[in-house]
PDB file of N, CA and C in Angstrom:
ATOM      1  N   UNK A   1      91.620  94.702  86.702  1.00  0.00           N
ATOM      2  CA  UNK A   1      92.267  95.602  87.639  1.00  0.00           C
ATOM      3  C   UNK A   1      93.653  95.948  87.100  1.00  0.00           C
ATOM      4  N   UNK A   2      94.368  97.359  86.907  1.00  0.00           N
ATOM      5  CA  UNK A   2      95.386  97.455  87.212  1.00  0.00           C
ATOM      6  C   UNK A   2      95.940  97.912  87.966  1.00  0.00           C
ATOM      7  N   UNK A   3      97.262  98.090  87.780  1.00  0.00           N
ATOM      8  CA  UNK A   3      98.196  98.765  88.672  1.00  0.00           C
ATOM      9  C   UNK A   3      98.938  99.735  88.430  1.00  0.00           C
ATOM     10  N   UNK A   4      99.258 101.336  89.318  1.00  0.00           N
ATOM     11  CA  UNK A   4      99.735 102.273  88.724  1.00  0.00           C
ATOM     12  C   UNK A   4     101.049 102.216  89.543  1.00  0.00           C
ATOM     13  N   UNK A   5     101.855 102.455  88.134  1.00  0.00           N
ATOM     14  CA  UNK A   5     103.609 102.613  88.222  1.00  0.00           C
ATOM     15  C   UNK A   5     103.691 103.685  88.589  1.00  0.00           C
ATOM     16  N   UNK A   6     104.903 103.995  90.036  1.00  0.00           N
ATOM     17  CA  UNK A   6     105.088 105.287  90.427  1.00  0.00           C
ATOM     18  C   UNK A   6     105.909 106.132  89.101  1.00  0.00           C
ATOM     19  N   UNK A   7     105.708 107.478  89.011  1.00  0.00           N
ATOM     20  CA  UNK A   7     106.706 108.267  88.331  1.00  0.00           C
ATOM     21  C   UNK A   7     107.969 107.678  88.366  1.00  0.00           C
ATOM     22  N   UNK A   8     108.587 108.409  87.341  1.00  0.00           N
ATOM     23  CA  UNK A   8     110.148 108.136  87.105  1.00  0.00           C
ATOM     24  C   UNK A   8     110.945 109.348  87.816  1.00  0.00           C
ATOM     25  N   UNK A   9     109.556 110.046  88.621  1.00  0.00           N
ATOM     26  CA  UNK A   9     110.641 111.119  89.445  1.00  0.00           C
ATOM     27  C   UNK A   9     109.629 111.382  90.313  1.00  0.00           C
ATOM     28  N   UNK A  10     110.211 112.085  91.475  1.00  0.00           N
ATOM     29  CA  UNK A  10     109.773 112.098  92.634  1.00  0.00           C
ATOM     30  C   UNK A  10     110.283 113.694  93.096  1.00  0.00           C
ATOM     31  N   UNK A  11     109.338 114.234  93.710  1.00  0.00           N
ATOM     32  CA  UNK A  11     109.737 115.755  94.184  1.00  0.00           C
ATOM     33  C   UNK A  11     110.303 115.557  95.693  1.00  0.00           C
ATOM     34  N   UNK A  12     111.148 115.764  96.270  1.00  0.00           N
ATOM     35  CA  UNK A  12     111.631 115.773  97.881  1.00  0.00           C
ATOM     36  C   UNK A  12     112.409 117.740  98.036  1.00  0.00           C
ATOM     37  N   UNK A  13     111.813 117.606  99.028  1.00  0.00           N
ATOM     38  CA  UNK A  13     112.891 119.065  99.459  1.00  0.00           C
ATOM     39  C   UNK A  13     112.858 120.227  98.124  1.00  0.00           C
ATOM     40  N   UNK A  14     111.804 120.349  97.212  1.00  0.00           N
ATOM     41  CA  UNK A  14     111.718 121.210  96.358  1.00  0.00           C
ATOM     42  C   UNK A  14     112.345 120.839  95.390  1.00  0.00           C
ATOM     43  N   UNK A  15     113.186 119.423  95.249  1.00  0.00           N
ATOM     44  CA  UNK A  15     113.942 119.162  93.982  1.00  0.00           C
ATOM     45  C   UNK A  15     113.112 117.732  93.134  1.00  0.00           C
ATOM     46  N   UNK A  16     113.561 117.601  91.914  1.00  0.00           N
ATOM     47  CA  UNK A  16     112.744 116.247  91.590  1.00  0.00           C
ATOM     48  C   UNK A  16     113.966 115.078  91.206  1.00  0.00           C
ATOM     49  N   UNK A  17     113.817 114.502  91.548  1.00  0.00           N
ATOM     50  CA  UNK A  17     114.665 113.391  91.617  1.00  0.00           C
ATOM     51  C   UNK A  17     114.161 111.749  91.366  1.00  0.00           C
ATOM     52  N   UNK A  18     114.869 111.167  90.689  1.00  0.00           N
ATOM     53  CA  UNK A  18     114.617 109.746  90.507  1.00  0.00           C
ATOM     54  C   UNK A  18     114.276 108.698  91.373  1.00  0.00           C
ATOM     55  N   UNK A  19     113.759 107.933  91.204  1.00  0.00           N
ATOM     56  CA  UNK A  19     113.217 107.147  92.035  1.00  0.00           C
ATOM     57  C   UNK A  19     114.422 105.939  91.662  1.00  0.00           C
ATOM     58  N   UNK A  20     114.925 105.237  93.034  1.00  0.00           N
ATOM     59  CA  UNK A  20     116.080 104.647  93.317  1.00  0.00           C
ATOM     60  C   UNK A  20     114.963 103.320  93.362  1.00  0.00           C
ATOM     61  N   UNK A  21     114.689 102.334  92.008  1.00  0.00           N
ATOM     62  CA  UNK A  21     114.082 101.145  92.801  1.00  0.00           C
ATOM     63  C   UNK A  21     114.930  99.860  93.474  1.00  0.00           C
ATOM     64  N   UNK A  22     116.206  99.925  93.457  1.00  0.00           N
ATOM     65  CA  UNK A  22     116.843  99.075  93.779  1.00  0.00           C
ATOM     66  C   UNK A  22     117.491  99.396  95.616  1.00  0.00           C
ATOM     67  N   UNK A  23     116.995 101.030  95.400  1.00  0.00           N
ATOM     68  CA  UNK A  23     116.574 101.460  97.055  1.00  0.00           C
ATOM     69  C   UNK A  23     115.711 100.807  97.882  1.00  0.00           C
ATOM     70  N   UNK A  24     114.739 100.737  97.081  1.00  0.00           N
ATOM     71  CA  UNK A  24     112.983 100.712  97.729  1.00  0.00           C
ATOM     72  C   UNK A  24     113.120  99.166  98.004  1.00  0.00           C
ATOM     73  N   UNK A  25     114.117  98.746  97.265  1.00  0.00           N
ATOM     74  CA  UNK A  25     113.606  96.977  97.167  1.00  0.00           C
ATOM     75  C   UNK A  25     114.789  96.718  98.466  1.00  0.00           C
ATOM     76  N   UNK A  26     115.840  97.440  98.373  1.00  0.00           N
ATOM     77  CA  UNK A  26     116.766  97.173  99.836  1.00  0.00           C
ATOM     78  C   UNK A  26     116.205  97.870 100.486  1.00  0.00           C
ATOM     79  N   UNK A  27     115.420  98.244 100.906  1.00  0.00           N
ATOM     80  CA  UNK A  27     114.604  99.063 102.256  1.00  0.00           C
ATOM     81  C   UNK A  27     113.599  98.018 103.014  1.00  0.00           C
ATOM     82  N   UNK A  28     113.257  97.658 101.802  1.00  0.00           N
ATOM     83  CA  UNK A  28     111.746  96.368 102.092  1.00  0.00           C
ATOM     84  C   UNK A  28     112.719  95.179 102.822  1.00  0.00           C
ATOM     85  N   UNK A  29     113.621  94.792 101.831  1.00  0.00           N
ATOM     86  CA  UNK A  29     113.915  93.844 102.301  1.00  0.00           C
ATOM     87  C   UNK A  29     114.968  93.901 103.581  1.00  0.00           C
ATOM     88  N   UNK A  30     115.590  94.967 103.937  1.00  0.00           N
ATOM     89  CA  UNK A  30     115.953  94.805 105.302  1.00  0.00           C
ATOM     90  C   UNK A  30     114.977  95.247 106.260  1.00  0.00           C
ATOM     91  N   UNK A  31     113.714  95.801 106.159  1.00  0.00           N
ATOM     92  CA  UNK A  31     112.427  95.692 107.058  1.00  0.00           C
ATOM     93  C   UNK A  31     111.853  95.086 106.935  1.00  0.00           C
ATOM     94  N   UNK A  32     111.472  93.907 106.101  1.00  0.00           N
ATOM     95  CA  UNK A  32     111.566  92.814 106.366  1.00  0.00           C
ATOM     96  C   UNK A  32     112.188  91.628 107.222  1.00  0.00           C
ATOM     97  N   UNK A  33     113.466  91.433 107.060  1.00  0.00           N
ATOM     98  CA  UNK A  33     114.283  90.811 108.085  1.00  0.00           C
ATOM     99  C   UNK A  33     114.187  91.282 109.332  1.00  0.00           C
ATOM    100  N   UNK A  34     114.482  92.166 109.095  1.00  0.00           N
ATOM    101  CA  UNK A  34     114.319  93.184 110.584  1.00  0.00           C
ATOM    102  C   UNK A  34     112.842  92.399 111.479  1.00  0.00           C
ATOM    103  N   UNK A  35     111.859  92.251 110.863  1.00  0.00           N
ATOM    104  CA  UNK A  35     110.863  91.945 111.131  1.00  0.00           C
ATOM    105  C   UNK A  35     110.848  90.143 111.023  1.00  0.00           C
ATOM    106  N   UNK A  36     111.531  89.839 110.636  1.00  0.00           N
ATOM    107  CA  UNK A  36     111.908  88.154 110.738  1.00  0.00           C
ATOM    108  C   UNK A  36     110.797  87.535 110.084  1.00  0.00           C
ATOM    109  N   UNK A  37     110.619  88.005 109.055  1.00  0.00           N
ATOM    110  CA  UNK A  37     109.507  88.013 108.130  1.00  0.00           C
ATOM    111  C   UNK A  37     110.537  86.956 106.070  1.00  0.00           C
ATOM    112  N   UNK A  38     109.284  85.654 105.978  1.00  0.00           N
ATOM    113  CA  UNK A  38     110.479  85.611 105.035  1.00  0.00           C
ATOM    114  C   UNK A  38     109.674  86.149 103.695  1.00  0.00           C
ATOM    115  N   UNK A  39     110.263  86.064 102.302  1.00  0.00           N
ATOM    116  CA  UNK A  39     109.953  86.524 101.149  1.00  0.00           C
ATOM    117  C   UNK A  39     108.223  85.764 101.058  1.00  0.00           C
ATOM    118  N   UNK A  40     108.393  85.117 100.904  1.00  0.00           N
ATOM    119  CA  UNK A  40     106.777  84.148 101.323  1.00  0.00           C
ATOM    120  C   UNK A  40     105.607  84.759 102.216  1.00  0.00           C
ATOM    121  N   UNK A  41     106.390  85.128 103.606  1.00  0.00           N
ATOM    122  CA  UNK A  41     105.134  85.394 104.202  1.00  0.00           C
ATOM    123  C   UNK A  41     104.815  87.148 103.920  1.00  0.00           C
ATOM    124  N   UNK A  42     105.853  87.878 103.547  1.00  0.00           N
ATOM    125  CA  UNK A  42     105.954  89.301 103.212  1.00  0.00           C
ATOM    126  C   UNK A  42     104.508  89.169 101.966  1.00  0.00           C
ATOM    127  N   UNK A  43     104.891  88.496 100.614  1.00  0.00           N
ATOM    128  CA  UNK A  43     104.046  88.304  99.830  1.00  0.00           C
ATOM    129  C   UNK A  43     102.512  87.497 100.418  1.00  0.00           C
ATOM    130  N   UNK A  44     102.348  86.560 101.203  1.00  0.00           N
ATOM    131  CA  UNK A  44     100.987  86.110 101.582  1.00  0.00           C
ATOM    132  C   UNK A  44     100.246  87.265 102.046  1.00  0.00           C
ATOM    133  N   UNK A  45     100.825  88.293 102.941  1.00  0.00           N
ATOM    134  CA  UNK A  45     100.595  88.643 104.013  1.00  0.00           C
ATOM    135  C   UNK A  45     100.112  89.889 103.078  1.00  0.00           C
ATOM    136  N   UNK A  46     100.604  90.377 101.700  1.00  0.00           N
ATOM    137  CA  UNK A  46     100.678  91.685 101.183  1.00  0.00           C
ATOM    138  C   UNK A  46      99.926  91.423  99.851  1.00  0.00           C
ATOM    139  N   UNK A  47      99.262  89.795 100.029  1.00  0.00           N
ATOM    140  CA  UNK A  47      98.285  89.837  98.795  1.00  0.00           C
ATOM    141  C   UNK A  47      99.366  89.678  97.190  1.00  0.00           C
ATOM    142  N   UNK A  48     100.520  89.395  97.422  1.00  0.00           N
ATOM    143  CA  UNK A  48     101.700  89.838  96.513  1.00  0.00           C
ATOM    144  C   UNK A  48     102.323  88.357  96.167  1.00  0.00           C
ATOM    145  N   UNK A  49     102.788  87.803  95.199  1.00  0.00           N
ATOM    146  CA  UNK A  49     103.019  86.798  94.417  1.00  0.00           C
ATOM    147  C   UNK A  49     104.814  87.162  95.065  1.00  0.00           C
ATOM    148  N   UNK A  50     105.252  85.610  95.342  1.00  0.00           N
ATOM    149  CA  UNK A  50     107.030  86.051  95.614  1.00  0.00           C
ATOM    150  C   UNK A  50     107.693  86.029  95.080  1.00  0.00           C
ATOM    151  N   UNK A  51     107.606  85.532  93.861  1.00  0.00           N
ATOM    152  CA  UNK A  51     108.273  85.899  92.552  1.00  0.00           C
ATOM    153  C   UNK A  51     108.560  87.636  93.005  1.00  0.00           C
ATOM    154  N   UNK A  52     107.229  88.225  92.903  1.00  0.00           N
ATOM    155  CA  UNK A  52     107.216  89.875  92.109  1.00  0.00           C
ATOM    156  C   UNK A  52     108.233  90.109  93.391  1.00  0.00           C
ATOM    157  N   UNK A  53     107.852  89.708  94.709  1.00  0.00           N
ATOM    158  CA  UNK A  53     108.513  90.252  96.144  1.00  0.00           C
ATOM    159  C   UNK A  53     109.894  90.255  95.966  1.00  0.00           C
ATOM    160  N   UNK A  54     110.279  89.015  95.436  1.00  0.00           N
ATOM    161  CA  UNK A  54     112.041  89.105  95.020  1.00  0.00           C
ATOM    162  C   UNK A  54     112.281  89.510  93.993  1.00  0.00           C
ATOM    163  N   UNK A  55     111.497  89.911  92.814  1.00  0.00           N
ATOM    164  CA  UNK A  55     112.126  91.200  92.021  1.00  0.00           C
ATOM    165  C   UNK A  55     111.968  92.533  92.544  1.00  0.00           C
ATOM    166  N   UNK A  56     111.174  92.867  93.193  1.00  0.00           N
ATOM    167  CA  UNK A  56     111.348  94.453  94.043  1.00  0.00           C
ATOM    168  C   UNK A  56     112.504  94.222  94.728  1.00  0.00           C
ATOM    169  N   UNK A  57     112.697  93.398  95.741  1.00  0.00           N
ATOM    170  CA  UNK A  57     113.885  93.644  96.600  1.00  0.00           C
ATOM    171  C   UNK A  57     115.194  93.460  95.901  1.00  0.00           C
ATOM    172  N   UNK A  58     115.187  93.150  94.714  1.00  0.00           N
ATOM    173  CA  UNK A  58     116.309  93.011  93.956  1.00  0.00           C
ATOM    174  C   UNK A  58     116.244  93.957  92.503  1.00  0.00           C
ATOM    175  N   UNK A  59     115.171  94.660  92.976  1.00  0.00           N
ATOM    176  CA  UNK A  59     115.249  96.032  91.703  1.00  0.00           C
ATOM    177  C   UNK A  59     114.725  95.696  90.643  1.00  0.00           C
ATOM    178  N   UNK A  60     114.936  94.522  90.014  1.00  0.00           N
ATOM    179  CA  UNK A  60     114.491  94.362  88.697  1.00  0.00           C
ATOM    180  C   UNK A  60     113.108  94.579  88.367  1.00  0.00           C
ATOM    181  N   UNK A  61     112.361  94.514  88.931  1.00  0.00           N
ATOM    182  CA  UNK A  61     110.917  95.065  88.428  1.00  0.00           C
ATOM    183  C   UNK A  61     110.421  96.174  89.306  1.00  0.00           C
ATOM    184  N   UNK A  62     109.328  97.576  89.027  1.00  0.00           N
ATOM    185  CA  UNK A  62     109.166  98.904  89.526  1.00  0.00           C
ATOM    186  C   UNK A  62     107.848  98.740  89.853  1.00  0.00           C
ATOM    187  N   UNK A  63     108.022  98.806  91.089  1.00  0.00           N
ATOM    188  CA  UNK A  63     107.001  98.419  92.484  1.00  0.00           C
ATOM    189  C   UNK A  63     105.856  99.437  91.789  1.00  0.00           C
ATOM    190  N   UNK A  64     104.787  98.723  92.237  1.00  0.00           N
ATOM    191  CA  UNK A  64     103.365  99.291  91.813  1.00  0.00           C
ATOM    192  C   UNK A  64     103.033 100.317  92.881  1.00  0.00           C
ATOM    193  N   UNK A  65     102.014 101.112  92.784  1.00  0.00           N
ATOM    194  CA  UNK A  65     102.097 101.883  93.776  1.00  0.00           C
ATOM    195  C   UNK A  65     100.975 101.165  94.850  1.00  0.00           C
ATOM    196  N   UNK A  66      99.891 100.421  94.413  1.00  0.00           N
ATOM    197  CA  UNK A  66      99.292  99.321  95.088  1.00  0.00           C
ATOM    198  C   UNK A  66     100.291  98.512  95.798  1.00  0.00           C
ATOM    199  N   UNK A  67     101.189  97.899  95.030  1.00  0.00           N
ATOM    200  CA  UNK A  67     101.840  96.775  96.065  1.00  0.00           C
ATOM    201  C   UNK A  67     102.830  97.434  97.034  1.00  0.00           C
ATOM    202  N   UNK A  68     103.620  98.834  96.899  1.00  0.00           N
ATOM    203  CA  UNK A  68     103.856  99.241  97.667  1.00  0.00           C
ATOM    204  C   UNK A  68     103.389  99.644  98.859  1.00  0.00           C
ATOM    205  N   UNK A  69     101.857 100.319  98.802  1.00  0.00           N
ATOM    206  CA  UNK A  69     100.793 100.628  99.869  1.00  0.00           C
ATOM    207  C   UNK A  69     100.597  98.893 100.711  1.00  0.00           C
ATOM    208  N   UNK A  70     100.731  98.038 100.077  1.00  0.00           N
ATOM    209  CA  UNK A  70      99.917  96.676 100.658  1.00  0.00           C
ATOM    210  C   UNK A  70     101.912  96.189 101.439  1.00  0.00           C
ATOM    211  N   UNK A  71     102.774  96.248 100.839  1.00  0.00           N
ATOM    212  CA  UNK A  71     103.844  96.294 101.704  1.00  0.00           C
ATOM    213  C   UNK A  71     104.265  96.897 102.602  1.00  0.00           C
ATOM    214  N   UNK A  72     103.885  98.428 102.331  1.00  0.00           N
ATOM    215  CA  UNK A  72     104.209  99.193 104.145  1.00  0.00           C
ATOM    216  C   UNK A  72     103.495  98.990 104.784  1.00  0.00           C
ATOM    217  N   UNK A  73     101.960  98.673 104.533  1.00  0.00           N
ATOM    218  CA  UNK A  73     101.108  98.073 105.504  1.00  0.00           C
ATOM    219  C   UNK A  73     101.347  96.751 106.113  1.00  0.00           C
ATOM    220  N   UNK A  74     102.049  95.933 105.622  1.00  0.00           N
ATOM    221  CA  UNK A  74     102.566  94.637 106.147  1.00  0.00           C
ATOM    222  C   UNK A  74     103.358  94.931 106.818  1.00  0.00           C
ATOM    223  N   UNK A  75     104.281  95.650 106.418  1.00  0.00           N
ATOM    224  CA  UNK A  75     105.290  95.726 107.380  1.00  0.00           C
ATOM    225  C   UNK A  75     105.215  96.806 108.405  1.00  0.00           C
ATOM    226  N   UNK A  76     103.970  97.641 108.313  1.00  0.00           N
ATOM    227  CA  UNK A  76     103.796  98.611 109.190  1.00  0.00           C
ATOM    228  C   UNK A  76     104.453  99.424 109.690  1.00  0.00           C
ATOM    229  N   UNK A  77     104.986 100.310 108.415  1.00  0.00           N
ATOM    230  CA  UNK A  77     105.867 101.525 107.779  1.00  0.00           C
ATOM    231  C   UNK A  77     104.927 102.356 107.538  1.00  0.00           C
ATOM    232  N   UNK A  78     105.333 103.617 106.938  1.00  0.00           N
ATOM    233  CA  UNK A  78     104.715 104.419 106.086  1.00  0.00           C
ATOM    234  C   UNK A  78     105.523 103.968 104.512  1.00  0.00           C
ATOM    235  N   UNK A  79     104.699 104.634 103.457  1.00  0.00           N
ATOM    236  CA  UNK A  79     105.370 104.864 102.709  1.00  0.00           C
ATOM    237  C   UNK A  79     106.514 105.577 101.985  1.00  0.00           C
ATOM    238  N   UNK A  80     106.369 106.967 102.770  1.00  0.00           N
ATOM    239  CA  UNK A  80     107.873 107.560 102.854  1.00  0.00           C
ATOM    240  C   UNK A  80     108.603 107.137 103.361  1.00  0.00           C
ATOM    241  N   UNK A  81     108.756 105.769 104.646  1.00  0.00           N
ATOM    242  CA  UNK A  81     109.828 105.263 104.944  1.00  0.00           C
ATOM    243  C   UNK A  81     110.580 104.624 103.581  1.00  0.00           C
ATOM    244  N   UNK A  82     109.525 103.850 102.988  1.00  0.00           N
ATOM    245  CA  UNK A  82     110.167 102.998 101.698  1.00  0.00           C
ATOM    246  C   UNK A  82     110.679 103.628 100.590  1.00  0.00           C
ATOM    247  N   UNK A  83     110.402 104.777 100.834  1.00  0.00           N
ATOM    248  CA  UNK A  83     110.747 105.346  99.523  1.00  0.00           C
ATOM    249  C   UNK A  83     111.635 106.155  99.896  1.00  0.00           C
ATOM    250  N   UNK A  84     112.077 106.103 100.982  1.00  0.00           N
ATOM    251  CA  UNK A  84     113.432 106.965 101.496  1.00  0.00           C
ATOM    252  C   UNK A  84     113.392 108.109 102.122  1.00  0.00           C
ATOM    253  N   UNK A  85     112.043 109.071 101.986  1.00  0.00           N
ATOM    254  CA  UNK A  85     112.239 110.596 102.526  1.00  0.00           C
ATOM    255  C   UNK A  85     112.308 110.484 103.784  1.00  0.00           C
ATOM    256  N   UNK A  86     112.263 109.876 105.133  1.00  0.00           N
ATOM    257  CA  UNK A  86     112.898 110.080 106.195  1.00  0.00           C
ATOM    258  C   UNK A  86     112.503 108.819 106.710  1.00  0.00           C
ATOM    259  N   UNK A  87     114.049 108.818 107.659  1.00  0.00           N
ATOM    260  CA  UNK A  87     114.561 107.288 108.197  1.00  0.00           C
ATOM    261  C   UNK A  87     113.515 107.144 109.434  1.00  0.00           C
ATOM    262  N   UNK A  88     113.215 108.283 110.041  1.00  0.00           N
ATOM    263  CA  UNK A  88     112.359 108.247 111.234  1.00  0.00           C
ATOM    264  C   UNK A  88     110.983 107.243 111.463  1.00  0.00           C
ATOM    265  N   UNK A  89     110.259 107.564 110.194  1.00  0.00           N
ATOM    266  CA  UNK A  89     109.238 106.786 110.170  1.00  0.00           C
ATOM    267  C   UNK A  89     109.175 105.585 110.034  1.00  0.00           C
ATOM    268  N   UNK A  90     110.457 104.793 109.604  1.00  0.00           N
ATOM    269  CA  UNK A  90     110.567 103.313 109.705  1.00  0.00           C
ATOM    270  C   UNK A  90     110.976 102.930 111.510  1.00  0.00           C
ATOM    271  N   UNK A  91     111.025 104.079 112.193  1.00  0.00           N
ATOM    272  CA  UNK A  91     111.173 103.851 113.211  1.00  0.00           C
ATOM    273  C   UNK A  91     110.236 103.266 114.669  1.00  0.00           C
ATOM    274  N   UNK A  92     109.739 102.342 114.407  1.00  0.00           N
ATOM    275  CA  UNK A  92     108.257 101.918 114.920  1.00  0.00           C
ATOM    276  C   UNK A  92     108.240 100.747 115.982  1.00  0.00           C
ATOM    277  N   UNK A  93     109.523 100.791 116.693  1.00  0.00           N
ATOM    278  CA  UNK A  93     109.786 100.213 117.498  1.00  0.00           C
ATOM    279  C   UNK A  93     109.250 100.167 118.724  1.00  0.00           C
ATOM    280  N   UNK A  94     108.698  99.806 119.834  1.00  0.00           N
ATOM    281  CA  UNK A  94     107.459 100.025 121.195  1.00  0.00           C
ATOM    282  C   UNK A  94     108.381 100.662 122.454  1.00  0.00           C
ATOM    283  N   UNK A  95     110.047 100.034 121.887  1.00  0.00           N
ATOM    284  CA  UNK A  95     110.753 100.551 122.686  1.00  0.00           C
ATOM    285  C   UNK A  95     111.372 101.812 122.753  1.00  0.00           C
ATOM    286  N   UNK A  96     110.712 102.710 121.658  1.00  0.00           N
ATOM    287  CA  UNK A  96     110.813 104.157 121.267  1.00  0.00           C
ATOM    288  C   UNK A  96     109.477 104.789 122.236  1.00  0.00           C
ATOM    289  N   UNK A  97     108.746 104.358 122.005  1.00  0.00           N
ATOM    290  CA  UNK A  97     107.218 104.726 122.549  1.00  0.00           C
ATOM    291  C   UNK A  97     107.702 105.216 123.655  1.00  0.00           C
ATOM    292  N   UNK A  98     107.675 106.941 123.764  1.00  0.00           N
ATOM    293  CA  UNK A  98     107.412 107.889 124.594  1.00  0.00           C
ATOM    294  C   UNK A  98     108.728 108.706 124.324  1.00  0.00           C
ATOM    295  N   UNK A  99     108.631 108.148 123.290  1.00  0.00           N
ATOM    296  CA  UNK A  99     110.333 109.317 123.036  1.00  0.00           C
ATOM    297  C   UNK A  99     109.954 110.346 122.451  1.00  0.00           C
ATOM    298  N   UNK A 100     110.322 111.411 122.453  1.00  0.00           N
ATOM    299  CA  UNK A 100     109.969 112.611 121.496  1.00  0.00           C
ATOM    300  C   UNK A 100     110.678 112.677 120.379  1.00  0.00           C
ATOM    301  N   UNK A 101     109.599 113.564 119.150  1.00  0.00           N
ATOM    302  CA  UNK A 101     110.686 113.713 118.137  1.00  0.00           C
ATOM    303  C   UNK A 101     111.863 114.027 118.489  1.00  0.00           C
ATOM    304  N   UNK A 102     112.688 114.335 118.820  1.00  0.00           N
ATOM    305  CA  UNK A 102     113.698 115.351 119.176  1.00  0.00           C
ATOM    306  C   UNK A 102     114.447 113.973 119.887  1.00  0.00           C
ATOM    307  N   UNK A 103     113.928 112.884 120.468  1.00  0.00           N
ATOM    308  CA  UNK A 103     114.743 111.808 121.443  1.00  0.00           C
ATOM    309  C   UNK A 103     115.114 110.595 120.076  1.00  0.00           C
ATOM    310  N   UNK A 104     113.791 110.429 119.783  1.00  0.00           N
ATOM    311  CA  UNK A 104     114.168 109.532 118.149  1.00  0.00           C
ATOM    312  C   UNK A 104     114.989 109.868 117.213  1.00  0.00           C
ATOM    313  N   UNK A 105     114.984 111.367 116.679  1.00  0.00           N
ATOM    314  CA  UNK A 105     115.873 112.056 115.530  1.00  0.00           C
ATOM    315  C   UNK A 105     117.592 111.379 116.548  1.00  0.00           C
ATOM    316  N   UNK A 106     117.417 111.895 117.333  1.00  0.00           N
ATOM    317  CA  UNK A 106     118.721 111.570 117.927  1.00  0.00           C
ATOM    318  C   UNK A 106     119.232 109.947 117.857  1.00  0.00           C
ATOM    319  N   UNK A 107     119.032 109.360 118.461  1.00  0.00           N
ATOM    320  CA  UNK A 107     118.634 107.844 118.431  1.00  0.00           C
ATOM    321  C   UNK A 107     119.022 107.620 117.177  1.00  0.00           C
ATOM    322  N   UNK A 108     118.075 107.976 116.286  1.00  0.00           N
ATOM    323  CA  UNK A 108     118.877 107.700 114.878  1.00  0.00           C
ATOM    324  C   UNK A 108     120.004 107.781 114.353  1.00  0.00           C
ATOM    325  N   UNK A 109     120.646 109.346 114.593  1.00  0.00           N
ATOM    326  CA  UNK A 109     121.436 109.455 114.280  1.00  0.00           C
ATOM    327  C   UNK A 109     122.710 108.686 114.887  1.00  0.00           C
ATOM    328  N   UNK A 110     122.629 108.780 116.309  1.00  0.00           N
ATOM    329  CA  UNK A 110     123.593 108.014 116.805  1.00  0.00           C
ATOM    330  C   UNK A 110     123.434 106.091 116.403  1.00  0.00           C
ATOM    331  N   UNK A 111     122.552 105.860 115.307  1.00  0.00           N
ATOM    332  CA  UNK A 111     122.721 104.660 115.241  1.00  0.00           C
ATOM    333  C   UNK A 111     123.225 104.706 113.935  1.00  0.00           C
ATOM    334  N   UNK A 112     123.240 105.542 113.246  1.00  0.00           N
ATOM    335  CA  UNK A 112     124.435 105.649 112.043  1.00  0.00           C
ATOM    336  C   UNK A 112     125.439 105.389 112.524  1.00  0.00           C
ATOM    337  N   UNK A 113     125.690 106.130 113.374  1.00  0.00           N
ATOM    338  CA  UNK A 113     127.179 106.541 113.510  1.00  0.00           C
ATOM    339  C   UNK A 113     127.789 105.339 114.227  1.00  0.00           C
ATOM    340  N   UNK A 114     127.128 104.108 114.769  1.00  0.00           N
ATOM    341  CA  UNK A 114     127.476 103.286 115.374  1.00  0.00           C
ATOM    342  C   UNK A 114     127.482 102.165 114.488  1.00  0.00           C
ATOM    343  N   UNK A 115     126.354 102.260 113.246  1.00  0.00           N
ATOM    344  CA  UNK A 115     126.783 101.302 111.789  1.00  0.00           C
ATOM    345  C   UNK A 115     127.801 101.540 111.226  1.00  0.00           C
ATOM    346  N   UNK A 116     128.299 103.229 110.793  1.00  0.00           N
ATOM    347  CA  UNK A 116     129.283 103.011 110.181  1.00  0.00           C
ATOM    348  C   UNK A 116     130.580 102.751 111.025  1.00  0.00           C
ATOM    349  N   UNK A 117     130.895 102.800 112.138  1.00  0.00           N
ATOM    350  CA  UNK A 117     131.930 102.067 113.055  1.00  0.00           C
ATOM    351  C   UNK A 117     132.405 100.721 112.823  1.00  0.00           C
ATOM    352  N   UNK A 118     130.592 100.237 112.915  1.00  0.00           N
ATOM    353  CA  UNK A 118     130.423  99.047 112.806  1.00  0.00           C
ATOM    354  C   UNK A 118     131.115  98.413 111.586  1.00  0.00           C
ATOM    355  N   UNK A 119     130.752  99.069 110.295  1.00  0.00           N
ATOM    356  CA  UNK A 119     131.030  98.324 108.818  1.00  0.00           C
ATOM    357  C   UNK A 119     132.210  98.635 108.855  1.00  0.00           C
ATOM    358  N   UNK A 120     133.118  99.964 109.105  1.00  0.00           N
ATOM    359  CA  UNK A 120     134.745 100.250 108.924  1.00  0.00           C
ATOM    360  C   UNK A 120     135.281  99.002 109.562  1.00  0.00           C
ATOM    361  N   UNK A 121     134.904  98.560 110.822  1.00  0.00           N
ATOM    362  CA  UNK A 121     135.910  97.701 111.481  1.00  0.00           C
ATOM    363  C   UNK A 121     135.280  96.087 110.924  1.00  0.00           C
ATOM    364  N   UNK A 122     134.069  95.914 109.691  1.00  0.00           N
ATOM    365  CA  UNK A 122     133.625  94.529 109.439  1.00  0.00           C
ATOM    366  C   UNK A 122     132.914  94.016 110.685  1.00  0.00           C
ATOM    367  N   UNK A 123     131.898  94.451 111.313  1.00  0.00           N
ATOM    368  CA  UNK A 123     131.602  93.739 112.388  1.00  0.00           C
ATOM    369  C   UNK A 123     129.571  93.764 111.595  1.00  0.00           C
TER     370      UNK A 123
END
């Protein structure tokens, strides 16, 4: 069996652009936590060795496109969440459930704006 390495570029919004793996691996791993999930059970759970799990989340090795599919499914994402094209879809919370696009997009945004508050003042 192998495994296929994503491109070294990625098309978004009509442009092609690089693939950020030291993104993808801080995405996992704060949806992960988020999910109170540790490096161990992320990998049991995703068929995935934790060695490889803590080199994705730390960039050094370029996520397969298999182990990526078997990680958003663990963590029950899409894959454009992980790969960055929109924040929305990592949004899968029960306490969203019945919000409209239009109530979530918002939501989001106002939770930027309440992180970066957050990080200016160190909290």
């Amino acid at each position: 069996m192998f495994s296929v390495l994503l491109n070294l570029t990625i098309r978004k919004e009509g442009k092609w652009l690089e693939i950020d793996y030291n993104a993808i691996g801080a995405k996992i791993k704060i949806i992960r936590n988020a999910k109170g999930l540790t490096q161990e059970e992320l990998a049991e759970k995703s068929h995935l060795s934790t060695v490889y799990i803590g080199y994705i989340e730390n960039g050094k090795r370029q996520v397969s496109l298999s182990a990526l599919m078997s990680i958003a499914k663990t963590l029950e994402v899409s894959t454009d969440c992980l790969l960055g094209y929109q924040d929305s879809y990592c949004l899968n919370d029960t306490r969203l459930t019945g919000c409209s696009d239009i109530q979530t997009e918002m939501i989001l945004e106002i939770s930027k704006v309440v992180i970066a508050i957050m990080s200016k003042n160190n909290l």
